[in-house]
PDB file of N, CA and C in Angstrom:
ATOM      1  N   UNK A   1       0.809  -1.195   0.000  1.00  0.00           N
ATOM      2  CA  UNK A   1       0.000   0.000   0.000  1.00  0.00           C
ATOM      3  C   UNK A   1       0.854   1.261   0.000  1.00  0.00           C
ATOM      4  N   UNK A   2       1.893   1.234   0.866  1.00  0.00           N
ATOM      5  CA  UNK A   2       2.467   1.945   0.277  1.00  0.00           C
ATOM      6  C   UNK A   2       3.607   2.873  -0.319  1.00  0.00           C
ATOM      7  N   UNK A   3       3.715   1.358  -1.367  1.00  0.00           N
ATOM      8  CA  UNK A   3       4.583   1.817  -2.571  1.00  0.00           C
ATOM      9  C   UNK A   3       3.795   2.837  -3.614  1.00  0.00           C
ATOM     10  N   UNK A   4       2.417   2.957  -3.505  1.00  0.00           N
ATOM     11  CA  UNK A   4       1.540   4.746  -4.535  1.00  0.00           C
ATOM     12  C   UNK A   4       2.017   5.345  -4.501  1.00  0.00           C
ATOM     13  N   UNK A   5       2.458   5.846  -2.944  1.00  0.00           N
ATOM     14  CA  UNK A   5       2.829   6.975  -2.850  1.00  0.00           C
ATOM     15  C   UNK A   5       4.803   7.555  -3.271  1.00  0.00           C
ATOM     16  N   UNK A   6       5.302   6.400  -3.151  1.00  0.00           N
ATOM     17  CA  UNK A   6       6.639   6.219  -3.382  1.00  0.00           C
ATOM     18  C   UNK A   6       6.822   6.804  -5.090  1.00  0.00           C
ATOM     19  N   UNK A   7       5.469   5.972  -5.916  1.00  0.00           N
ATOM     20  CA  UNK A   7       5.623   5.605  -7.411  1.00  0.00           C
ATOM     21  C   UNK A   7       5.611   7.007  -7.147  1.00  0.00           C
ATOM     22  N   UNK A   8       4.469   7.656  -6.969  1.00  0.00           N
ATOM     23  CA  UNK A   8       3.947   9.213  -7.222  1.00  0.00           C
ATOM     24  C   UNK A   8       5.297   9.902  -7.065  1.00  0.00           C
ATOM     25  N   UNK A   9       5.814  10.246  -6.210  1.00  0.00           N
ATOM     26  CA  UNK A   9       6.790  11.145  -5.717  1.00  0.00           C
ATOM     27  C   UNK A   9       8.260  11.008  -6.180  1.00  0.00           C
ATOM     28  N   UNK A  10       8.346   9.670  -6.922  1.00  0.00           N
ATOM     29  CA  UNK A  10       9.339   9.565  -7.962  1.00  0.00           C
ATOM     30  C   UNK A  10       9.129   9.912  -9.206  1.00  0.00           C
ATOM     31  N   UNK A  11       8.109  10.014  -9.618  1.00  0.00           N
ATOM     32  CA  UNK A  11       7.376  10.496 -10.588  1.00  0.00           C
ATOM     33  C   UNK A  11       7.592  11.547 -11.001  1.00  0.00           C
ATOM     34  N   UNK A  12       7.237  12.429  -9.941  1.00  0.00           N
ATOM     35  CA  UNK A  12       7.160  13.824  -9.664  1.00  0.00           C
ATOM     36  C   UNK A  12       8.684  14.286  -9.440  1.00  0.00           C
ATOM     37  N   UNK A  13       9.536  13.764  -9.074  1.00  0.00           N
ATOM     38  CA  UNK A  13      11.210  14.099  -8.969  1.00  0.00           C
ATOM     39  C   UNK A  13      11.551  13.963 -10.184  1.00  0.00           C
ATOM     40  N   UNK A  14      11.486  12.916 -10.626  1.00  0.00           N
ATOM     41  CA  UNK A  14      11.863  12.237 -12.124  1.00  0.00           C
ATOM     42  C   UNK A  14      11.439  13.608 -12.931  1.00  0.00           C
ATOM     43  N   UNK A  15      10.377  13.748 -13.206  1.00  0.00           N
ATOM     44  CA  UNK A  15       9.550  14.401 -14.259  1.00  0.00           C
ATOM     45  C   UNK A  15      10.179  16.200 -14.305  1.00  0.00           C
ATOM     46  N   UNK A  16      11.051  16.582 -12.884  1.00  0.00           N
ATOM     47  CA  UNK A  16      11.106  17.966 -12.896  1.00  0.00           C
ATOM     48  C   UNK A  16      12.827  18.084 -12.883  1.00  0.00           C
ATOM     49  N   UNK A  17      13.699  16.955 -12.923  1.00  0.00           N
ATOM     50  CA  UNK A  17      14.896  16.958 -12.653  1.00  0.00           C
ATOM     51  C   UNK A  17      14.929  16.743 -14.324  1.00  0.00           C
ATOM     52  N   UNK A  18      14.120  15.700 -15.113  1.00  0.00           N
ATOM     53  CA  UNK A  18      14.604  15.717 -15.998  1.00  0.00           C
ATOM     54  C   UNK A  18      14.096  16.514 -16.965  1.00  0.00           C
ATOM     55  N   UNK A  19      13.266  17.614 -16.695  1.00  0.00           N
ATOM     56  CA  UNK A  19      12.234  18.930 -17.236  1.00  0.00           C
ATOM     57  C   UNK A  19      13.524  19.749 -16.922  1.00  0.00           C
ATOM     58  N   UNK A  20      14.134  20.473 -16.174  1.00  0.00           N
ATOM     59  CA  UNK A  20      14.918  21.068 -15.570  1.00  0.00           C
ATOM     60  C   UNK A  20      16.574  20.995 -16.024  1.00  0.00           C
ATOM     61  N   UNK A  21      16.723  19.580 -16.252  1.00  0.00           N
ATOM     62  CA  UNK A  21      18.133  19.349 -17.079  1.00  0.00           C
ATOM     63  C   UNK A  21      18.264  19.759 -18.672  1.00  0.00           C
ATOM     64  N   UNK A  22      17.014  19.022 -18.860  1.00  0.00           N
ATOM     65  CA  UNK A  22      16.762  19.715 -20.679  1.00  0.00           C
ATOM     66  C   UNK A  22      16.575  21.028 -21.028  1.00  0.00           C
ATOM     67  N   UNK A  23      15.889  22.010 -19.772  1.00  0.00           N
ATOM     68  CA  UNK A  23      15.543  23.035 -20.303  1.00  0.00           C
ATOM     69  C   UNK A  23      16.667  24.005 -20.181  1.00  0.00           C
ATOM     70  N   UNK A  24      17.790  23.746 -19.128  1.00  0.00           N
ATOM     71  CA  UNK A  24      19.006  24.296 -18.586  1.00  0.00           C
ATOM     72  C   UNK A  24      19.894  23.604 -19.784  1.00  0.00           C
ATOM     73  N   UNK A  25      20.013  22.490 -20.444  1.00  0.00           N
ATOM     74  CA  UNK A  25      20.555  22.190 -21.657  1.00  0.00           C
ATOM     75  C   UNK A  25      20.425  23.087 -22.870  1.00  0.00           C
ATOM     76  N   UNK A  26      18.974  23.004 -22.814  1.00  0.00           N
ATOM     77  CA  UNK A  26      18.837  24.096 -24.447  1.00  0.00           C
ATOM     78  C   UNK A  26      19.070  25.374 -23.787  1.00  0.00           C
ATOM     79  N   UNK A  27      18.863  26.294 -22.994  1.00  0.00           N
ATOM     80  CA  UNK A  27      19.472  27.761 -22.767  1.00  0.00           C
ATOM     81  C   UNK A  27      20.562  27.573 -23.030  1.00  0.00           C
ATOM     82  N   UNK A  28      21.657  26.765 -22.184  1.00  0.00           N
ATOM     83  CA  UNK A  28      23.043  26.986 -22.067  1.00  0.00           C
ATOM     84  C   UNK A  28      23.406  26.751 -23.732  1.00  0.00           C
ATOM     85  N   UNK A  29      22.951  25.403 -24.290  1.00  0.00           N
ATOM     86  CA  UNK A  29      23.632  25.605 -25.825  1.00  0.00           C
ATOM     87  C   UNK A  29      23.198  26.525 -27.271  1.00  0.00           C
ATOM     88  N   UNK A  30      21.972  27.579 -26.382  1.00  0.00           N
ATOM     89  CA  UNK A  30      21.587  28.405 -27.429  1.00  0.00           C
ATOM     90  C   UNK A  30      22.368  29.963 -26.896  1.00  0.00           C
ATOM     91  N   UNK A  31      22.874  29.727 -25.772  1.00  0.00           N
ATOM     92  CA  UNK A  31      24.089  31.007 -25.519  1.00  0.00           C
ATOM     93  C   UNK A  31      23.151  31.816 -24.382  1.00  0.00           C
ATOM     94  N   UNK A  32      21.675  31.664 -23.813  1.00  0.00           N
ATOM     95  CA  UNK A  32      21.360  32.449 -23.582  1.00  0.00           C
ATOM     96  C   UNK A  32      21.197  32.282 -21.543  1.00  0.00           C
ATOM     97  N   UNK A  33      20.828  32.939 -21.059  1.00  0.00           N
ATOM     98  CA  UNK A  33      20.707  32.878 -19.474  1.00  0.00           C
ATOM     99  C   UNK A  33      20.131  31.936 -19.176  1.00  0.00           C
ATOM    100  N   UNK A  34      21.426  31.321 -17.855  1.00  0.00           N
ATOM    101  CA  UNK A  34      20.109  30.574 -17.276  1.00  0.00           C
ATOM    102  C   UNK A  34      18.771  31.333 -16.166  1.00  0.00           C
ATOM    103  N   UNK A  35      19.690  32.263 -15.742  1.00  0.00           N
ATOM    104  CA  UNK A  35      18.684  32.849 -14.446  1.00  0.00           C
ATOM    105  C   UNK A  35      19.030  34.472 -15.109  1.00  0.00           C
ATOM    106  N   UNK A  36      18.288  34.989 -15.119  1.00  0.00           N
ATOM    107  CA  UNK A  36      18.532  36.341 -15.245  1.00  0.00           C
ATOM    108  C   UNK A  36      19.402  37.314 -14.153  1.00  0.00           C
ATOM    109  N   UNK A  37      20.268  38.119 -14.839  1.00  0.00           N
ATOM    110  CA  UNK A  37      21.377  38.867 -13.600  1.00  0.00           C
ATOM    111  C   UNK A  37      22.345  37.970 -12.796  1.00  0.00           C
ATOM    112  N   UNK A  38      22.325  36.610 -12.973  1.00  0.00           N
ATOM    113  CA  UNK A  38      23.454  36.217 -11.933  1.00  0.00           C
ATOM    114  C   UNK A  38      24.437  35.427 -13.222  1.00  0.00           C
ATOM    115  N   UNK A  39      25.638  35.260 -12.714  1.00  0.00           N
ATOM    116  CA  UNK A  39      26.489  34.525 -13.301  1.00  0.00           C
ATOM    117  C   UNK A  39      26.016  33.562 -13.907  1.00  0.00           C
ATOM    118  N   UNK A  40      26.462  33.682 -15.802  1.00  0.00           N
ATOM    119  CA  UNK A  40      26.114  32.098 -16.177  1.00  0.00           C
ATOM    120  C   UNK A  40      26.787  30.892 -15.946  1.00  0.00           C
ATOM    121  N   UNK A  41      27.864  30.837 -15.959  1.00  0.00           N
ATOM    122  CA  UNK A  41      28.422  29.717 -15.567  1.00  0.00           C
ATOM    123  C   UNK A  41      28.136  28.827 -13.876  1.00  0.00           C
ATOM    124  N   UNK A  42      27.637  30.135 -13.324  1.00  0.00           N
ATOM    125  CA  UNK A  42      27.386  29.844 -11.559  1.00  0.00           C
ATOM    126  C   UNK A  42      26.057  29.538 -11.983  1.00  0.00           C
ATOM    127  N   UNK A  43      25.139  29.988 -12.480  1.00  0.00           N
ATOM    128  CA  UNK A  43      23.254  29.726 -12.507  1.00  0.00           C
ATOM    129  C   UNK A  43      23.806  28.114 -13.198  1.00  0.00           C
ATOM    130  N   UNK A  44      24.150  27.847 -14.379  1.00  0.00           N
ATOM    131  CA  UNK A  44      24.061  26.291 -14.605  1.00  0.00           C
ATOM    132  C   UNK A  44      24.568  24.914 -14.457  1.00  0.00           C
ATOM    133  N   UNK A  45      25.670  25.903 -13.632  1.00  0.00           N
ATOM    134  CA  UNK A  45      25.960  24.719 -12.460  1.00  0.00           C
ATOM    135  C   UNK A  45      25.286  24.727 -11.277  1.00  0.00           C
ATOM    136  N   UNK A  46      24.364  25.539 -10.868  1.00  0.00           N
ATOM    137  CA  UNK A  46      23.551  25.015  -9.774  1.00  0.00           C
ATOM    138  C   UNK A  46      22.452  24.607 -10.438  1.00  0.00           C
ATOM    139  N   UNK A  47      21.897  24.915 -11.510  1.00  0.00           N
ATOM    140  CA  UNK A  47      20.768  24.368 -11.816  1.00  0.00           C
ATOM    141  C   UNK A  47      20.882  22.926 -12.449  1.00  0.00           C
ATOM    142  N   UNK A  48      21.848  22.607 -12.775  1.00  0.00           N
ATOM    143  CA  UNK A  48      22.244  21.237 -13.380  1.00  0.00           C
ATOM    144  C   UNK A  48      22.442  20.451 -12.106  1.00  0.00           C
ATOM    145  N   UNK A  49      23.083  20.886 -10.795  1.00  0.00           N
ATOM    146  CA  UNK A  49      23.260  19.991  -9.651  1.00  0.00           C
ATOM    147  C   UNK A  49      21.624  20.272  -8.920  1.00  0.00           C
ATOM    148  N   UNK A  50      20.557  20.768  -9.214  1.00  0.00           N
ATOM    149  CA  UNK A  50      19.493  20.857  -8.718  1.00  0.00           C
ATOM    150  C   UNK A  50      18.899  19.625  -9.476  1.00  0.00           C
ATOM    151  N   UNK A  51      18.994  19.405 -10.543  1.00  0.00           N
ATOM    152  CA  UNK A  51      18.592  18.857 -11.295  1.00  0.00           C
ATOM    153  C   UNK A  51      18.463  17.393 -11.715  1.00  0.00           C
ATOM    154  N   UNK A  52      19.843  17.251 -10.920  1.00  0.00           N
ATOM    155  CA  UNK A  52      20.939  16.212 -10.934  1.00  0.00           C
ATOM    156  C   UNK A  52      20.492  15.328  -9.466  1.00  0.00           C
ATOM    157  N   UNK A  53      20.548  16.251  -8.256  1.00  0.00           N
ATOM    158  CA  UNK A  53      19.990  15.778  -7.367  1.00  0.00           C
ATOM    159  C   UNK A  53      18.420  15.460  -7.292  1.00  0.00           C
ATOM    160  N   UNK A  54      17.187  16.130  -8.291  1.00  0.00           N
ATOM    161  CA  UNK A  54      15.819  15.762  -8.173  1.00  0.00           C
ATOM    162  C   UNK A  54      15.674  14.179  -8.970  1.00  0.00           C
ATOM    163  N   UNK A  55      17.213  14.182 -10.302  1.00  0.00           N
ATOM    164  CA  UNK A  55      16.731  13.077 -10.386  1.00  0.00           C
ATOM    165  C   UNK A  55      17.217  11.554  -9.723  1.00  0.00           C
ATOM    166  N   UNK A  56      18.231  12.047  -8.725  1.00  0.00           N
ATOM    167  CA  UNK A  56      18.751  10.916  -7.536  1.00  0.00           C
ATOM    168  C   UNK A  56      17.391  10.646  -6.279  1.00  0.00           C
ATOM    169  N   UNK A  57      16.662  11.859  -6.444  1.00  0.00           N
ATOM    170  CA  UNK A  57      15.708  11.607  -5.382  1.00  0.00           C
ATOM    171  C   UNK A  57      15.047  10.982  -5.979  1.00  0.00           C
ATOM    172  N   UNK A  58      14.587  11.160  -6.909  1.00  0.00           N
ATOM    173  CA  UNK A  58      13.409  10.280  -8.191  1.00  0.00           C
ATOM    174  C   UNK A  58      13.925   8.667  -8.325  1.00  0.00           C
ATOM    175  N   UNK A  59      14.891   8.608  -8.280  1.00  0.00           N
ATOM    176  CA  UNK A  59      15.582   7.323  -8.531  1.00  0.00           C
ATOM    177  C   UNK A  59      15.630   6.310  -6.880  1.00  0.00           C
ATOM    178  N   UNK A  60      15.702   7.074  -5.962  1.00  0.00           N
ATOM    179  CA  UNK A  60      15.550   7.142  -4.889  1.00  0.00           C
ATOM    180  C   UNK A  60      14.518   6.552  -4.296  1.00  0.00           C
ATOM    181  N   UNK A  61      13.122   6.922  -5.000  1.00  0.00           N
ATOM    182  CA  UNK A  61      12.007   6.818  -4.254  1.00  0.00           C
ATOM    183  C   UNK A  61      11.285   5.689  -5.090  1.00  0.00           C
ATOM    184  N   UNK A  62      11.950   5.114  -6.874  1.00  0.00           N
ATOM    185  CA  UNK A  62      11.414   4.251  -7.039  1.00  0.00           C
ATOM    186  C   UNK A  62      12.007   2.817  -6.645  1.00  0.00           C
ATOM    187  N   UNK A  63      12.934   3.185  -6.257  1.00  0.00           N
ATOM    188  CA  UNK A  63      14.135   2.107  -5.541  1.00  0.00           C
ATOM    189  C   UNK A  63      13.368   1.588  -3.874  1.00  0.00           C
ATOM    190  N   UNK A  64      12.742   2.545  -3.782  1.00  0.00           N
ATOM    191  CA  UNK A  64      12.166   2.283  -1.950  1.00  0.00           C
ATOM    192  C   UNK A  64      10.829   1.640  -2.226  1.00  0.00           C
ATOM    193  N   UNK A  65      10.201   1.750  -3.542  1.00  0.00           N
ATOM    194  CA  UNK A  65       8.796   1.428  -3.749  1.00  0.00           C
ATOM    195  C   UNK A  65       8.896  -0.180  -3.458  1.00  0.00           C
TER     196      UNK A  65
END
């Protein structure tokens, strides 16, 4: 019973780490910001290790299901 909630919430990690890696992929290789006003090289390396870590949690939680 409950592994639902496990599926769900890996789901939901999965779905925004790897939404989040692609979309920080195409900015960075079309030249343009990742975050507006802060360092690019500093915005997509944190957003790639944000990204990186939602999808270890995602991986995480279907591993516990």
């Amino acid at each position: 019973m409950e592994s639902g909630p496990a599926i769900f919430a890996g789901a939901v990690f999965a779905l925004f780490g790897a939404g989040l890696l692609t979309w920080t992929v195409a900015r960075v290789a079309h030249g343009r910001p990742v975050a507006e006003g802060a360092r690019p090289v500093m915005s997509a390396t944190l957003t790639t290790l944000v990204a990186a870590g939602a999808l270890a949690l995602g991986a995480w939680c279907f591993l516990r299901s």
